[in-house]
C-alpha atoms as a PDB file:
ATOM      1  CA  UNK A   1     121.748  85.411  28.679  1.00  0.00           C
ATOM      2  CA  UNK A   2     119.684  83.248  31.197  1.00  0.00           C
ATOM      3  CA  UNK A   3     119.305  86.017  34.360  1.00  0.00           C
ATOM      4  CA  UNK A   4     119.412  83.209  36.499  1.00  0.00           C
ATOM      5  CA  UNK A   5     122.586  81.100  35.768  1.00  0.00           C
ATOM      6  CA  UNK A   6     123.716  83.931  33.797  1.00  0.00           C
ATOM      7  CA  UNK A   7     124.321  81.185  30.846  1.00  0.00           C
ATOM      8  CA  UNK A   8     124.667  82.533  27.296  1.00  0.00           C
ATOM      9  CA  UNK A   9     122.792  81.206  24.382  1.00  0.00           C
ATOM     10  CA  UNK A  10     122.521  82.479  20.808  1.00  0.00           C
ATOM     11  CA  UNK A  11     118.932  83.072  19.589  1.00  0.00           C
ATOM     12  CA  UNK A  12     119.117  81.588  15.956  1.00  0.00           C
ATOM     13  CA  UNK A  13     122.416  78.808  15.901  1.00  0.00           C
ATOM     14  CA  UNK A  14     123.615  78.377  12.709  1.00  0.00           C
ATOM     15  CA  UNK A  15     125.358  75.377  13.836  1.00  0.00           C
ATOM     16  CA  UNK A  16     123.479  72.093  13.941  1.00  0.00           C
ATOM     17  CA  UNK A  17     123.649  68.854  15.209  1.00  0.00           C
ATOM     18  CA  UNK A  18     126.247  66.527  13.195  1.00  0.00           C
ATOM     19  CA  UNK A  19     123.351  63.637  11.470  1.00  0.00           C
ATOM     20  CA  UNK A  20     124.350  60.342  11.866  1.00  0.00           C
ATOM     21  CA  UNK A  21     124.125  59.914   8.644  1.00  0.00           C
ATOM     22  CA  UNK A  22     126.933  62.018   8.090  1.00  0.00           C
ATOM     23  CA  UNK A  23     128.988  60.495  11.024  1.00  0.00           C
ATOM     24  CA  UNK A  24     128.907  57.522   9.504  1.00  0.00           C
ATOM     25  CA  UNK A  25     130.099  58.894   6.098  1.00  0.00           C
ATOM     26  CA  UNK A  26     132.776  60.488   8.086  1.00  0.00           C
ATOM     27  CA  UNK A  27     133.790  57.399   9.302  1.00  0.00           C
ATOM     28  CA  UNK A  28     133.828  55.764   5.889  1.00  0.00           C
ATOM     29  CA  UNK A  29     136.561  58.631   4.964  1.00  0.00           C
ATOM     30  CA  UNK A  30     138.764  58.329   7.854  1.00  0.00           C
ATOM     31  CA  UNK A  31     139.321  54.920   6.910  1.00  0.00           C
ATOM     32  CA  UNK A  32     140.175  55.941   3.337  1.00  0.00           C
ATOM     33  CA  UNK A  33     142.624  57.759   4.955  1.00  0.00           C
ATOM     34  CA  UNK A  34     142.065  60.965   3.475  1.00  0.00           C
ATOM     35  CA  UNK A  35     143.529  64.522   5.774  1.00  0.00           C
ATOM     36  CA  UNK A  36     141.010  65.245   8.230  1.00  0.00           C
ATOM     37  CA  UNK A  37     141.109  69.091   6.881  1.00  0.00           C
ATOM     38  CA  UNK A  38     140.023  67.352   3.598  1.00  0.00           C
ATOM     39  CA  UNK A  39     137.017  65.708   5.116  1.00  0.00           C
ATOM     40  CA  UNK A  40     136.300  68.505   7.158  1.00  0.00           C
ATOM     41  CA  UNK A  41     135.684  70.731   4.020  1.00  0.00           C
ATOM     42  CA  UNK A  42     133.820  67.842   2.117  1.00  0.00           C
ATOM     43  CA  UNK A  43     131.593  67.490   4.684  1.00  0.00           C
ATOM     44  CA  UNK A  44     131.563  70.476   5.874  1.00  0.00           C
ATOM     45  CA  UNK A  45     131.849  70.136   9.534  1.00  0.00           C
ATOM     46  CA  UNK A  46     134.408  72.126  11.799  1.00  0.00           C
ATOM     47  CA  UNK A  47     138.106  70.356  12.306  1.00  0.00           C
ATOM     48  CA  UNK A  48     137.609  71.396  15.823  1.00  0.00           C
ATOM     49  CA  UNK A  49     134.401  68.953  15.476  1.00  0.00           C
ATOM     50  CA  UNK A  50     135.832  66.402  13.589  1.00  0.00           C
ATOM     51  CA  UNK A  51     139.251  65.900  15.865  1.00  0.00           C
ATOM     52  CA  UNK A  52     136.972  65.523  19.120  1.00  0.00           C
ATOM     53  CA  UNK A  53     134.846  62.811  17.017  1.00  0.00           C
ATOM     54  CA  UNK A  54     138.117  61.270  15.632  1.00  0.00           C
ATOM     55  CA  UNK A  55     139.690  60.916  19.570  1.00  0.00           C
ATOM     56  CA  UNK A  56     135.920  59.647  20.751  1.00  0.00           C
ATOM     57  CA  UNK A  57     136.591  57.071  18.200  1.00  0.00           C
ATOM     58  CA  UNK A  58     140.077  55.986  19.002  1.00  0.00           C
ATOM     59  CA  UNK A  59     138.868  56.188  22.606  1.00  0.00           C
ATOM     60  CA  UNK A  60     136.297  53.903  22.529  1.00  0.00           C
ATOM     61  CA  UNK A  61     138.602  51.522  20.535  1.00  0.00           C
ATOM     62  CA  UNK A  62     140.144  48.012  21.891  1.00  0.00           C
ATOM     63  CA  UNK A  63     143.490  48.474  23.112  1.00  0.00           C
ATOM     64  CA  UNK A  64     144.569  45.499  23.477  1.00  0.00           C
ATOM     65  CA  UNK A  65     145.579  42.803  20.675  1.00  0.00           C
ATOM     66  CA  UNK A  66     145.433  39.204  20.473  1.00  0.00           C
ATOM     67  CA  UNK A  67     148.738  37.613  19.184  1.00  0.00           C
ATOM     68  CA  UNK A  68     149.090  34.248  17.780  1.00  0.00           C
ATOM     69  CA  UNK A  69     152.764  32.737  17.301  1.00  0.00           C
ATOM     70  CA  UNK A  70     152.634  30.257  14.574  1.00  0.00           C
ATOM     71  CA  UNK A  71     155.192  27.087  14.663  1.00  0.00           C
ATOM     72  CA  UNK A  72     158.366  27.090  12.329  1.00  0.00           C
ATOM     73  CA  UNK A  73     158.439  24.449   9.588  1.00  0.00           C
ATOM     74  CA  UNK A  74     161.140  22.138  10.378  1.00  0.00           C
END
């Protein structure tokens, strides 16, 4: 614990930074559309982890869509 913010940290993390090597295999499998519990587990990543990456995605997505109406053939 910092003694001036009072912060806690943990002295050896087990947990490391997600590569973005693997981020971008992740995002090869969520297109596959494969259960995100499934990817979790092959890649071995948290679901907590992998549903905030999944909404950052879907976030930073285009919204909006650009329709085309085609002409009937008489």
């Amino acid at each position: 614990m910092c003694k001036d913010c009072r912060r806690q940290f943990v002295e050896n993390p087990t947990n490391q930074p997600v590569s973005d090597e693997k981020k971008s295999l992740i995002n090869r499998l969520l297109m596959e559309k494969i259960p995100l519990a499934g990817i979790a587990r092959a890649v071995c990543v948290s679901e907590r982890w992998l549903q905030s990456h999944v909404n950052e995605i879907y976030e930073s997505a285009e919204t909006e869509v650009a329709v085309t109406v085609k002409k009937k053939a008489v």
